[in-house]
C-alpha atoms as a PDB file:
ATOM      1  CA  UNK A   1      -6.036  -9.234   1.229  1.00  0.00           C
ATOM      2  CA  UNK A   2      -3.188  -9.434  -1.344  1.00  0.00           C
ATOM      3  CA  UNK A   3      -5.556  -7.971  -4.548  1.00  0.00           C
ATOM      4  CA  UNK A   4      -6.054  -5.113  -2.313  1.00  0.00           C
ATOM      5  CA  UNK A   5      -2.061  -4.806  -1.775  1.00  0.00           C
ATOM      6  CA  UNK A   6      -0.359  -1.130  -3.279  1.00  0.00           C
ATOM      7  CA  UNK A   7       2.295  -2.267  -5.405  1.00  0.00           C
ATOM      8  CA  UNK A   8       2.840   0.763  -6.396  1.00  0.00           C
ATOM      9  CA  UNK A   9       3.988   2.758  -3.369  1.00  0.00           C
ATOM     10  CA  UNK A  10       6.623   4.983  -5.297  1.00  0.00           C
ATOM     11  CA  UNK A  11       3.691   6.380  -7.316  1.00  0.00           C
ATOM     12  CA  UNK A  12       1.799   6.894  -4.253  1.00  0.00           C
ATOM     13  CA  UNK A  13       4.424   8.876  -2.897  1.00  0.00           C
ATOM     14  CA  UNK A  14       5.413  10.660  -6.086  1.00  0.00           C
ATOM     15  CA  UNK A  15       1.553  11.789  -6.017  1.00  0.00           C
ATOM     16  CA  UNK A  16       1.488  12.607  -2.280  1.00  0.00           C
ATOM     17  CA  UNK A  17       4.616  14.696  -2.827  1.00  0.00           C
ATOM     18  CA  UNK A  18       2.648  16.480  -6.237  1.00  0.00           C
ATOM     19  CA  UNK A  19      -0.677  16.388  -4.305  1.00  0.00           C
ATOM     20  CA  UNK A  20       0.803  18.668  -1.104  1.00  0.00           C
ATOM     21  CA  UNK A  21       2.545  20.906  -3.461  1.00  0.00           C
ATOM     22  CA  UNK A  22      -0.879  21.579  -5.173  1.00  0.00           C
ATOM     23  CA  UNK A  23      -2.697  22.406  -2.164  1.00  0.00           C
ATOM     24  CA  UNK A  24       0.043  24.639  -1.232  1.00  0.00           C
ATOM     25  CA  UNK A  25      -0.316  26.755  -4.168  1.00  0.00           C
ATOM     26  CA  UNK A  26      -4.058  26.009  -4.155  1.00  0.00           C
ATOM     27  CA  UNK A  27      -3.955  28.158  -0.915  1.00  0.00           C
ATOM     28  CA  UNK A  28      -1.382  31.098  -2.255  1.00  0.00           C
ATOM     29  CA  UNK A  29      -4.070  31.299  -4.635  1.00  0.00           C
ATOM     30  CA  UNK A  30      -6.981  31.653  -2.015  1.00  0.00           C
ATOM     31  CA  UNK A  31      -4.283  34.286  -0.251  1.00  0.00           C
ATOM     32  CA  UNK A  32      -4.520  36.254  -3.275  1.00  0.00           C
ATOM     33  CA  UNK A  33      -8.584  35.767  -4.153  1.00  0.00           C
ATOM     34  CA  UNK A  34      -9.474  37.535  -0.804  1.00  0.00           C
ATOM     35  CA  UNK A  35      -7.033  40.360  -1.621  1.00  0.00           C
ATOM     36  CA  UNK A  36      -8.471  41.202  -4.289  1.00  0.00           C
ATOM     37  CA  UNK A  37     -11.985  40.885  -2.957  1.00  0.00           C
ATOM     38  CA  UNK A  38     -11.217  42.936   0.255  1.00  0.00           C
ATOM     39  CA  UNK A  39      -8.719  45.031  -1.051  1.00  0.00           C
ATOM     40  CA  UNK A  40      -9.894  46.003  -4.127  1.00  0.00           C
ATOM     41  CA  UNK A  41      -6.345  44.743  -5.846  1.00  0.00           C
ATOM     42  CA  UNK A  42      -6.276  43.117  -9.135  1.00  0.00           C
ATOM     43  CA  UNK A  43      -7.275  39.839  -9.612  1.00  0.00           C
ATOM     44  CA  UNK A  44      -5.939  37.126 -12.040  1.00  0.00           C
ATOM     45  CA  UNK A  45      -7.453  37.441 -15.708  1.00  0.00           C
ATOM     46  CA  UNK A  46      -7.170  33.580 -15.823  1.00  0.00           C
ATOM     47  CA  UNK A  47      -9.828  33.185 -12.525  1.00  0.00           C
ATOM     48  CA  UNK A  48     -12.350  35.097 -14.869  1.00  0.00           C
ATOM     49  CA  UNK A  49     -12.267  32.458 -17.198  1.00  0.00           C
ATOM     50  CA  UNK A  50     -14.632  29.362 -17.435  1.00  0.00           C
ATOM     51  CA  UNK A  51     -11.738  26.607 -16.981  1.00  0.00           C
ATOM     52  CA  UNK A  52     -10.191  28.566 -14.545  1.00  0.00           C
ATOM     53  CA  UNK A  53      -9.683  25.259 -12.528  1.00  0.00           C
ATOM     54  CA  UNK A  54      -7.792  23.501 -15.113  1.00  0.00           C
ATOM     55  CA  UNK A  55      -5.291  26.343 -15.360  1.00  0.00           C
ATOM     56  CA  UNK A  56      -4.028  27.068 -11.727  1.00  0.00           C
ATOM     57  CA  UNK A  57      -0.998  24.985 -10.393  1.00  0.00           C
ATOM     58  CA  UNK A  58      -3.311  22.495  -8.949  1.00  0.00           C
ATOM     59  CA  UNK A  59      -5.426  21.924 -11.704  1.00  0.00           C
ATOM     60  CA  UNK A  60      -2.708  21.360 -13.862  1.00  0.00           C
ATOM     61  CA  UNK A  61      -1.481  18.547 -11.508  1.00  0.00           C
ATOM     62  CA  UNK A  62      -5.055  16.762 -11.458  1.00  0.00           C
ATOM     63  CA  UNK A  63      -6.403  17.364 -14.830  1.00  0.00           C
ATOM     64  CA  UNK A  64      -3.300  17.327 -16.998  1.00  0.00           C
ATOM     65  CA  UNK A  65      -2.133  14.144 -16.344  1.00  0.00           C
ATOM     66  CA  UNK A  66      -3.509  10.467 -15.406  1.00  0.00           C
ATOM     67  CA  UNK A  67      -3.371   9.308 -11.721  1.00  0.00           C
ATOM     68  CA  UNK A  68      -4.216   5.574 -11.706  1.00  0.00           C
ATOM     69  CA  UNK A  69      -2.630   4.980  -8.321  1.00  0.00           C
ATOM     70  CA  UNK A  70      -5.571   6.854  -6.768  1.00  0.00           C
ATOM     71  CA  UNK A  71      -8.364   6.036  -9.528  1.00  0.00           C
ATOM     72  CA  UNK A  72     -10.893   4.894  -7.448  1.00  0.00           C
ATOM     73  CA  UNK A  73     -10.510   6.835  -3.968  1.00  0.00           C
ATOM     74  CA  UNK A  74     -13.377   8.817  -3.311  1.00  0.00           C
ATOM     75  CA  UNK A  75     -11.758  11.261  -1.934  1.00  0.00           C
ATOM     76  CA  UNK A  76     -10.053  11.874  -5.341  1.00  0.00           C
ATOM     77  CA  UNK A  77     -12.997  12.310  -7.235  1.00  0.00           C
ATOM     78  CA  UNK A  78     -14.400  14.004  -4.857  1.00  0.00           C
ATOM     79  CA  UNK A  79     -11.921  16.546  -5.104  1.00  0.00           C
ATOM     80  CA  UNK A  80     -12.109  17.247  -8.494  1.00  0.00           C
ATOM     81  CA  UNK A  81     -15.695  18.296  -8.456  1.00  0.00           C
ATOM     82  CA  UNK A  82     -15.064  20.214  -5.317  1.00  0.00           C
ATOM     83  CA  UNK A  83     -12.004  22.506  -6.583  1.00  0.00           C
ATOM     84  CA  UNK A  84     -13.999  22.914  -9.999  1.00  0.00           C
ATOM     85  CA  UNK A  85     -16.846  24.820  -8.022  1.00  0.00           C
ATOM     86  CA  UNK A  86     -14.109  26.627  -5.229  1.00  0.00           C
ATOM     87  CA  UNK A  87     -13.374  28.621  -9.329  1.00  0.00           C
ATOM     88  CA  UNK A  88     -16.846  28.853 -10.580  1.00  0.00           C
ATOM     89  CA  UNK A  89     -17.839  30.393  -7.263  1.00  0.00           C
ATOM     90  CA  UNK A  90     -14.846  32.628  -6.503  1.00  0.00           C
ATOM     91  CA  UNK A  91     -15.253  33.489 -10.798  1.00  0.00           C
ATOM     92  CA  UNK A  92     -18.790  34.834  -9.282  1.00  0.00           C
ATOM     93  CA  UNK A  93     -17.581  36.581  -6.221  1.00  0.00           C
ATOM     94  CA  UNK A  94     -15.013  38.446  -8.699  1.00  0.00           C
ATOM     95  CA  UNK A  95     -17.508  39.493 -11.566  1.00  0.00           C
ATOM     96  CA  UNK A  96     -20.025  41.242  -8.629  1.00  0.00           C
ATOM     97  CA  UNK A  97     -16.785  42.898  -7.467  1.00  0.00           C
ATOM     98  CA  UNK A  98     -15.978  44.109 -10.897  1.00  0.00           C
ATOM     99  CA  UNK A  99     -18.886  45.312 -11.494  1.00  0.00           C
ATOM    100  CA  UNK A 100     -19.098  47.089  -7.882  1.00  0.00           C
ATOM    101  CA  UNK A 101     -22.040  44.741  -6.571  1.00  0.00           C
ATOM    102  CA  UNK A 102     -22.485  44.157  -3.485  1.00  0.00           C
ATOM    103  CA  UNK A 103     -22.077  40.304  -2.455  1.00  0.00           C
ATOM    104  CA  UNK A 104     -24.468  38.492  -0.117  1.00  0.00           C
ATOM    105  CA  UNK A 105     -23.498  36.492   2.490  1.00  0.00           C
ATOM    106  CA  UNK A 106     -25.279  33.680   1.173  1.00  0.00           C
ATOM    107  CA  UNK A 107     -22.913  33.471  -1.872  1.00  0.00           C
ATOM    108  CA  UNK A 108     -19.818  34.270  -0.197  1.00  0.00           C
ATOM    109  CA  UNK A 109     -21.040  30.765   2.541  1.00  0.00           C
ATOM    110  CA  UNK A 110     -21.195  28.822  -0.739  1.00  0.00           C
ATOM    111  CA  UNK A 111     -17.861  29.932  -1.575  1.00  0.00           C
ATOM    112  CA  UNK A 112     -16.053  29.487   1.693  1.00  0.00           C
ATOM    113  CA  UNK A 113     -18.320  26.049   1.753  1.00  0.00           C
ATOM    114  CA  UNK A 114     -17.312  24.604  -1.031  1.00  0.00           C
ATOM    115  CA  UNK A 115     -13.528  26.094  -0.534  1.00  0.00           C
ATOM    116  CA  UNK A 116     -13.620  24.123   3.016  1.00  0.00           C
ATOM    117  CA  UNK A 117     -14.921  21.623   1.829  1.00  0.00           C
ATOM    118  CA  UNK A 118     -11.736  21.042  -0.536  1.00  0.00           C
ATOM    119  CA  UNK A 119      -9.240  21.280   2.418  1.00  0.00           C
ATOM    120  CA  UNK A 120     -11.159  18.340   3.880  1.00  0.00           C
ATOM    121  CA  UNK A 121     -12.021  15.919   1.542  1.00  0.00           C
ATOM    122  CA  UNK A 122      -8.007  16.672   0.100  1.00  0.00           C
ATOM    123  CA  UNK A 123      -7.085  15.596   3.535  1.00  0.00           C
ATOM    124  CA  UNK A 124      -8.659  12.348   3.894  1.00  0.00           C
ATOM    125  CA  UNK A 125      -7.101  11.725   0.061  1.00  0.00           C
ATOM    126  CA  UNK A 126      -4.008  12.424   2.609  1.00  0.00           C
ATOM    127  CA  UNK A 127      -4.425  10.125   4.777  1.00  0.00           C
ATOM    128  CA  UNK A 128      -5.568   7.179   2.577  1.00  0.00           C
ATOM    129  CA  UNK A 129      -2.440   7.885   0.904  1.00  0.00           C
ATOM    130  CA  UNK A 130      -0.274   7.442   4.142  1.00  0.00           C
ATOM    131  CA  UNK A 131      -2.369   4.888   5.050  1.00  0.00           C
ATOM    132  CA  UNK A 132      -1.445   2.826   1.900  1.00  0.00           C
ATOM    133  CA  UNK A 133       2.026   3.316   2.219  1.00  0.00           C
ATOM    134  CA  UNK A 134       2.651   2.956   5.871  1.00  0.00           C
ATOM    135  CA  UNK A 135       1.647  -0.937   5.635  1.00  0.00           C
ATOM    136  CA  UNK A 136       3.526  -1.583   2.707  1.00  0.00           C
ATOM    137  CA  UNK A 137       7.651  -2.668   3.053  1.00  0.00           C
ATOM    138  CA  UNK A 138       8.816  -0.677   1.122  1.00  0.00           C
ATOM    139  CA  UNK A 139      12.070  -2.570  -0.307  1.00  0.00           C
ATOM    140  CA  UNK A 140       9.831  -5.745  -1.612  1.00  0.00           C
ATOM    141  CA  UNK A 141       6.314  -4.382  -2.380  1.00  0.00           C
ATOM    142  CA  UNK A 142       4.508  -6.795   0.139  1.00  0.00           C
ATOM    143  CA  UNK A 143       2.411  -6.033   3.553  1.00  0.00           C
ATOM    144  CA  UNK A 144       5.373  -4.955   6.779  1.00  0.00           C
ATOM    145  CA  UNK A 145       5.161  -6.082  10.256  1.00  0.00           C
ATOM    146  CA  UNK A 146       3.380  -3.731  11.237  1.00  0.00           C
ATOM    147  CA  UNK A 147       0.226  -4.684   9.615  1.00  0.00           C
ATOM    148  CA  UNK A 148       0.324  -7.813  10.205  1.00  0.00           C
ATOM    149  CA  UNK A 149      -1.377  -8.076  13.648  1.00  0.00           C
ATOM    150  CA  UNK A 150      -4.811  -6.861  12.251  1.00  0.00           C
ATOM    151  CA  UNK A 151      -4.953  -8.890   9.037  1.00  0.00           C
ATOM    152  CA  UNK A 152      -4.136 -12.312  10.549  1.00  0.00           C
ATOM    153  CA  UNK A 153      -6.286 -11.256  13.889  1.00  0.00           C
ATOM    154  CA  UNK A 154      -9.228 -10.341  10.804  1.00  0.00           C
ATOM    155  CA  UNK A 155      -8.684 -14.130   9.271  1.00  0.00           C
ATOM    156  CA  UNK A 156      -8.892 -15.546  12.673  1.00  0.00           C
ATOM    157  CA  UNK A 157     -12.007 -14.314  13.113  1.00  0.00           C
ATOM    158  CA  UNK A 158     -13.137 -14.703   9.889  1.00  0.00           C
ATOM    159  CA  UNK A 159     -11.841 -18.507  10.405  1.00  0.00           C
ATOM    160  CA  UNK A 160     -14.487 -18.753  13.667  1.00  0.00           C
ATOM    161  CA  UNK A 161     -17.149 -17.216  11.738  1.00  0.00           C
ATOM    162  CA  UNK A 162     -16.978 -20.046   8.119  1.00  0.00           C
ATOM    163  CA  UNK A 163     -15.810 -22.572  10.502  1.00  0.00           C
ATOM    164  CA  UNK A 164     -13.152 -23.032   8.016  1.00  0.00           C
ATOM    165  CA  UNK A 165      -9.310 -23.576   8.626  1.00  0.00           C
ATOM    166  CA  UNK A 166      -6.333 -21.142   7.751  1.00  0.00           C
ATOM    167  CA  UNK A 167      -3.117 -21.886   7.965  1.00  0.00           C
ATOM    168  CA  UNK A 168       0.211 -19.661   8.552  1.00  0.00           C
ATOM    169  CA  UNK A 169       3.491 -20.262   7.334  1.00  0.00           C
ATOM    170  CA  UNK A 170       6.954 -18.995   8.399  1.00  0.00           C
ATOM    171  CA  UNK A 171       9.314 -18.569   5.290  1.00  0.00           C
ATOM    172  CA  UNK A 172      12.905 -18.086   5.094  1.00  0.00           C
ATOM    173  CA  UNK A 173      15.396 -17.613   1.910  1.00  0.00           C
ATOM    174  CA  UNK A 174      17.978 -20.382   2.827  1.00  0.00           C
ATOM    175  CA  UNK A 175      21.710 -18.617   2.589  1.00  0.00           C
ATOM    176  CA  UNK A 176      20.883 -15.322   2.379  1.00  0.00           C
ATOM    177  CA  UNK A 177      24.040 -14.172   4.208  1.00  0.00           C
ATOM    178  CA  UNK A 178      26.120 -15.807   1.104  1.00  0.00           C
ATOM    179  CA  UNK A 179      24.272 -13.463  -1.378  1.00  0.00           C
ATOM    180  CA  UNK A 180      24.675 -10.674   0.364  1.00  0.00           C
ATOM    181  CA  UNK A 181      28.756 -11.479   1.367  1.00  0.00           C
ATOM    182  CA  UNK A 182      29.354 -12.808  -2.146  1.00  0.00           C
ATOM    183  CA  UNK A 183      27.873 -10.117  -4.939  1.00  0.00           C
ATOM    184  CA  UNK A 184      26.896  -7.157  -2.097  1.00  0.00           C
ATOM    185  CA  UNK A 185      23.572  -5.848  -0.308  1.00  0.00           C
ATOM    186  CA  UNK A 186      22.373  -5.103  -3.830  1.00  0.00           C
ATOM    187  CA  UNK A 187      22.092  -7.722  -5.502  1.00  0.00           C
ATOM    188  CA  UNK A 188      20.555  -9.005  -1.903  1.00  0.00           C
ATOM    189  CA  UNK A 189      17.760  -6.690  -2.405  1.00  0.00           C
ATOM    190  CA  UNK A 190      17.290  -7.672  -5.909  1.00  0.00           C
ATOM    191  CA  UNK A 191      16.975 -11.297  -4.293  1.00  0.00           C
ATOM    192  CA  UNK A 192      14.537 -10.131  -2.203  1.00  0.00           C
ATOM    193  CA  UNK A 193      12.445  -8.373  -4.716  1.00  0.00           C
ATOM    194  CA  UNK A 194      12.549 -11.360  -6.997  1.00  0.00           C
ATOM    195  CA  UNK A 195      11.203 -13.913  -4.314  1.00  0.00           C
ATOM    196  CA  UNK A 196       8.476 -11.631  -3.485  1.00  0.00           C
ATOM    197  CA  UNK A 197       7.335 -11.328  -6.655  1.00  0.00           C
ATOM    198  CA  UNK A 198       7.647 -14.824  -7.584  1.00  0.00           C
ATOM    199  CA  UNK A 199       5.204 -15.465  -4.294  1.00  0.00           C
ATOM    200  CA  UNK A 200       3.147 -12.883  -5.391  1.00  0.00           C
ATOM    201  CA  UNK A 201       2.743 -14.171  -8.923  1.00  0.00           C
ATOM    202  CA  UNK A 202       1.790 -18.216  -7.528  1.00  0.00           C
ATOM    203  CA  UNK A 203      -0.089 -17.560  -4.004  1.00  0.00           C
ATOM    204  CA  UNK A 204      -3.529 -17.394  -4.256  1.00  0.00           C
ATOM    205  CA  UNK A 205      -5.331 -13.453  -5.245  1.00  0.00           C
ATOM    206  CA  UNK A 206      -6.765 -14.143  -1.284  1.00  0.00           C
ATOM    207  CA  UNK A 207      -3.689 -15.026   0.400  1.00  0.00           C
ATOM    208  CA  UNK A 208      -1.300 -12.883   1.865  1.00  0.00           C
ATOM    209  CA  UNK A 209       2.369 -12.211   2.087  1.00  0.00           C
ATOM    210  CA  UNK A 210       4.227 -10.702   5.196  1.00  0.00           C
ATOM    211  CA  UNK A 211       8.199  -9.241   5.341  1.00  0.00           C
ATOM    212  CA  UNK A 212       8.699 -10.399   9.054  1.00  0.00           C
ATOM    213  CA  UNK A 213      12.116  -9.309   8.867  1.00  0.00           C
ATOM    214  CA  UNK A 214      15.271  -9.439   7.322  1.00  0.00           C
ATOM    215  CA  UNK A 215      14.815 -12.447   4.733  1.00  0.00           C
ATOM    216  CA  UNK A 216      11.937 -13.718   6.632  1.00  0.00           C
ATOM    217  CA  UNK A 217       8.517 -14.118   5.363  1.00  0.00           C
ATOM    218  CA  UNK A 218       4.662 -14.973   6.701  1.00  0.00           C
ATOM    219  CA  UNK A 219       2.596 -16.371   4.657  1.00  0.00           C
ATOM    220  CA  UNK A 220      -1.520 -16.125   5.570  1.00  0.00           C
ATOM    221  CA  UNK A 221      -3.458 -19.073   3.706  1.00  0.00           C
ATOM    222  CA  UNK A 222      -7.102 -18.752   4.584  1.00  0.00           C
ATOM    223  CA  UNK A 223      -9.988 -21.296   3.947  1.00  0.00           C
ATOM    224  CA  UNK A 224      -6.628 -23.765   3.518  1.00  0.00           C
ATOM    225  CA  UNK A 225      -6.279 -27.598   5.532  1.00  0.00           C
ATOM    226  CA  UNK A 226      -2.668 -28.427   6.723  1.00  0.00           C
ATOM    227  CA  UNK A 227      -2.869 -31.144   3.999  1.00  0.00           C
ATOM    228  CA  UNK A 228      -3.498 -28.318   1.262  1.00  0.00           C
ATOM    229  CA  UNK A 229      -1.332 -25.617   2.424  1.00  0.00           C
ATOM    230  CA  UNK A 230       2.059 -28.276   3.151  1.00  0.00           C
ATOM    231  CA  UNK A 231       0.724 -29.113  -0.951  1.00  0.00           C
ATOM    232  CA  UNK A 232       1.010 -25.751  -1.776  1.00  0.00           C
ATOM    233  CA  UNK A 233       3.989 -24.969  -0.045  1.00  0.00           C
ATOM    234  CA  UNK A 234       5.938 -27.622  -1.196  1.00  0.00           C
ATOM    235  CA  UNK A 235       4.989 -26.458  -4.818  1.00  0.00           C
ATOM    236  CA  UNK A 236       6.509 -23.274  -4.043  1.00  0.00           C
ATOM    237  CA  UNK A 237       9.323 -24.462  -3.065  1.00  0.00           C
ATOM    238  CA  UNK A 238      10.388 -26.358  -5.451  1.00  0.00           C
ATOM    239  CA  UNK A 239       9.457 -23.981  -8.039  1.00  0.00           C
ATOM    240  CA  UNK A 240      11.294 -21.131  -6.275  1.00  0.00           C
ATOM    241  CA  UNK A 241      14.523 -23.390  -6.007  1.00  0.00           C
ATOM    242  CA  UNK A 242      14.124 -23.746  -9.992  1.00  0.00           C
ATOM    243  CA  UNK A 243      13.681 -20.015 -10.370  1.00  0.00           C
ATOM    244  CA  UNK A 244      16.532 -18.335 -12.232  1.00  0.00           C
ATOM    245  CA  UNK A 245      16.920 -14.671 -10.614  1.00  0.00           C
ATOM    246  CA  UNK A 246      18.481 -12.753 -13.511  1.00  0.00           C
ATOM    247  CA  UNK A 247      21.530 -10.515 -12.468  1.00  0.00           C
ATOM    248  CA  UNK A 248      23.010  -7.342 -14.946  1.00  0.00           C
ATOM    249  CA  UNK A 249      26.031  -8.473 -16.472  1.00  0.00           C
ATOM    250  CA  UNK A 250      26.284 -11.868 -14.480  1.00  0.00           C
ATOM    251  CA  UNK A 251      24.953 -15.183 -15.000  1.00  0.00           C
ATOM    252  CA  UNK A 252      21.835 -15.826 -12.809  1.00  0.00           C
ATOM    253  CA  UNK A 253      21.752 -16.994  -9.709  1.00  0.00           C
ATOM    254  CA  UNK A 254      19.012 -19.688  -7.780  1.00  0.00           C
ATOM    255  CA  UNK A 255      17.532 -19.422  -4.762  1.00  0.00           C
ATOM    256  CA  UNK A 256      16.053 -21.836  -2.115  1.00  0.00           C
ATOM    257  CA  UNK A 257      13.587 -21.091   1.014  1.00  0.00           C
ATOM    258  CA  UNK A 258      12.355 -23.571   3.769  1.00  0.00           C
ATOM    259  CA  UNK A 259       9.024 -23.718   5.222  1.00  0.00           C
ATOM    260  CA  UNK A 260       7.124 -23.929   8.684  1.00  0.00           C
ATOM    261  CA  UNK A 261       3.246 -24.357   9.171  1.00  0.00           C
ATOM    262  CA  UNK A 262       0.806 -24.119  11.241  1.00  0.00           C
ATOM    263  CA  UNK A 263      -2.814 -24.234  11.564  1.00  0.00           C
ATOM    264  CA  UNK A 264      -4.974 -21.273  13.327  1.00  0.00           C
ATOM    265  CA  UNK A 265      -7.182 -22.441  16.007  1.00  0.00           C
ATOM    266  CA  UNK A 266     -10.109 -21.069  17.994  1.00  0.00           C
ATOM    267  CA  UNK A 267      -8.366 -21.545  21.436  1.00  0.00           C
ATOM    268  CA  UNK A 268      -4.999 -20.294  20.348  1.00  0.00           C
ATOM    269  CA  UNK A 269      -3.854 -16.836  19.799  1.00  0.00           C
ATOM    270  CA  UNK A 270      -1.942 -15.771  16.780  1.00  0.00           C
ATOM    271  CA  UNK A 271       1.524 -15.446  18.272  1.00  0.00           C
ATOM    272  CA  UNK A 272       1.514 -18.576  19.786  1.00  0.00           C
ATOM    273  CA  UNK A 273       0.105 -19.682  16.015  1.00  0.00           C
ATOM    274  CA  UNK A 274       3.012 -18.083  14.688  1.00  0.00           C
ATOM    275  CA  UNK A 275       5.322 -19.449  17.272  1.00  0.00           C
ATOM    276  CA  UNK A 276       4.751 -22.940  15.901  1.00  0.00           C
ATOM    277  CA  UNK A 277       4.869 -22.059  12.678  1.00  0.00           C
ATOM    278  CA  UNK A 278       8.465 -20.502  13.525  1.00  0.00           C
ATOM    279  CA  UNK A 279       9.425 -24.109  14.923  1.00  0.00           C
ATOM    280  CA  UNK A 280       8.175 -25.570  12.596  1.00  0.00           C
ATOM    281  CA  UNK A 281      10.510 -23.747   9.875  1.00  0.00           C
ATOM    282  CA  UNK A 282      13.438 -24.589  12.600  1.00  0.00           C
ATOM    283  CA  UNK A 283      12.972 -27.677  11.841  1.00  0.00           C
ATOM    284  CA  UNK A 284      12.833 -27.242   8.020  1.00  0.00           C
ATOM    285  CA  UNK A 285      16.354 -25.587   8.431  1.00  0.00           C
ATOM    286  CA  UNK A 286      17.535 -27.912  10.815  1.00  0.00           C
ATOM    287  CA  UNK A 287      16.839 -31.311   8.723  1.00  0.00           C
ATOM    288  CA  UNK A 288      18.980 -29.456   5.518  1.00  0.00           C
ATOM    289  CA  UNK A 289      16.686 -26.574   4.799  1.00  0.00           C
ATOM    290  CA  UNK A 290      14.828 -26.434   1.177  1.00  0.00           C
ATOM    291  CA  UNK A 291      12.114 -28.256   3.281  1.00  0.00           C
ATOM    292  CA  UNK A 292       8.620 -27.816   4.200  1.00  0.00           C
ATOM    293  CA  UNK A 293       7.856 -28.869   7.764  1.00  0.00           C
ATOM    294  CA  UNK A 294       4.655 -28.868   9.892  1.00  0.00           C
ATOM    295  CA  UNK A 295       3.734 -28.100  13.455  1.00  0.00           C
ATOM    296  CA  UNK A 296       1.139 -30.532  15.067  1.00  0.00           C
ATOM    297  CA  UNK A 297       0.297 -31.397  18.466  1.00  0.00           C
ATOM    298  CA  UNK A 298       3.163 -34.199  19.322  1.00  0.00           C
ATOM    299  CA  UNK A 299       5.609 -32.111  17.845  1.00  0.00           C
ATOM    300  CA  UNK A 300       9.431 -32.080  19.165  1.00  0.00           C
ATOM    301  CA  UNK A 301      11.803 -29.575  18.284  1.00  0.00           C
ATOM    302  CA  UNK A 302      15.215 -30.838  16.700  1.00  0.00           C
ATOM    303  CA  UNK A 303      18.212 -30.967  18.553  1.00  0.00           C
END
């Protein structure tokens, strides 16, 4: 779940900004096309030529420049090929005009076709793009709350299927408050960002990564023991504590978390999975924090 993660969801909004902006002019442009094919009014020289498509306001936005933050959506290529033949046909329709031909209906279908066809397939691109960004937090890069439910509910299952275990951890920065009181919400969210992308950088390219809130973390280890994941964990936070978060202009600050696991089982659901993973991070933060502390069956909260 994490490889398939958009990092980049400032470019995807940039690009769903620069993609609605296209299709608005793409349609001015259709405004103007039937105009001049009903009305007899003059057309643009440019839709006469063969790269017509690369030359109107929304072919310079997907031609003239790269878009790797939607390289690979089918709905993107899709589009290109779609909006090249919404010119080639409408550069037909206008030469028959021209030349006062009469046009069939069968060419003006494959027009309107091939022009609807566009509207569609640029909404779906649309939606995938929404899609992306709407389980993303947007402050630290990593999944929100939101979609949370479904992954972990898709590793459970997944989990009954392999007969495998997974494992779900509660994480939370130790001290937070003191960042944020002594060098500002800033420098917080810099925090933040940094212990993200330090958890991004060690967890596993099939694990995932959660903002549950605030400076709160969940942590999804699939095909993972107890014994493995409290191994892992305790890696992680031992590094983190040693990793120096660098600051503009001040000296660089450290950082600790504590830990909380749990193990996913067939007869439990995932809240009350993630209820003893909470307890068990209680009890991290309750025995000095910087800890990593487990949930099993004869467990006893601390006083």
């Amino acid at each position: 779940m994490q490889s398939s993660l958009p990092s980049n969801t400032g470019d995807l909004l940039n690009a769903l900004r620069e993609l609605d902006a296209g299709v608005h002019k793409h349609m001015s442009w259709l405004k103007v096309l039937h105009r001049s094919l009903i009305c007899n009014s003059a057309s643009n020289a440019e839709d006469m030529l063969d790269d017509a498509h690369c030359r109107c306001q929304f072919g310079l936005w997907y031609y003239g420049q790269p878009h790797p933050e939607l390289l690979g959506d089918n709905s993107f290529e899709k589009i290109g090929t779609l909006h090249q033949e919404v010119h080639e046909c409408a550069r037909a329709l206008l030469l028959k005009s021209q030349d006062g031909q009469v046009i069939s209906p069968d060419e003006y279908n494959q027009f309107m076709d091939a022009a609807l066809q566009f509207k569609f397939e640029v909404g779906k691109l649309q939606a995938n793009i929404i899609n992306q960004v709407c389980v993303v937090d947007h402050l630290t890069g990593v999944w929100n709350r939101s979609s949370m439910q479904q992954k972990l509910e898709e590793e459970h299952e997944r989990m009954m299927r392999s007969d495998q275990q997974c494992c779900v951890c509660m994480m939370d920065l130790d001290n937070f408050k003191q960042v944020n009181d002594t060098y500002g919400h800033p420098v917080g969210d810099l925090v933040l960002q940094a212990a993200t992308q330090f958890l991004n950088k060690q967890l596993r390219k099939y694990d995932s990564v959660f903002r549950y809130g605030g400076e709160e973390f969940l942590l999804c280890l699939p095909s993972t023991t107890i014994e493995d994941a409290q191994s892992l964990m305790d890696r992680l936070r031992s590094e983190l504590a040693a990793f120096p978060i660098e600051l503009k202009g001040k000296s660089a600050i450290h950082i600790s978390a504590s830990f909380g696991l749990a193990t996913m089982r067939p007869d439990e659901s995932i809240a009350n999975t993630i209820e003893q993973a909470d307890h068990a991070l209680l009890c991290a933060k309750a025995n000095g924090r910087n800890l990593v502390c487990v949930w099993s069956l004869d467990f006893k909260m601390p006083d």
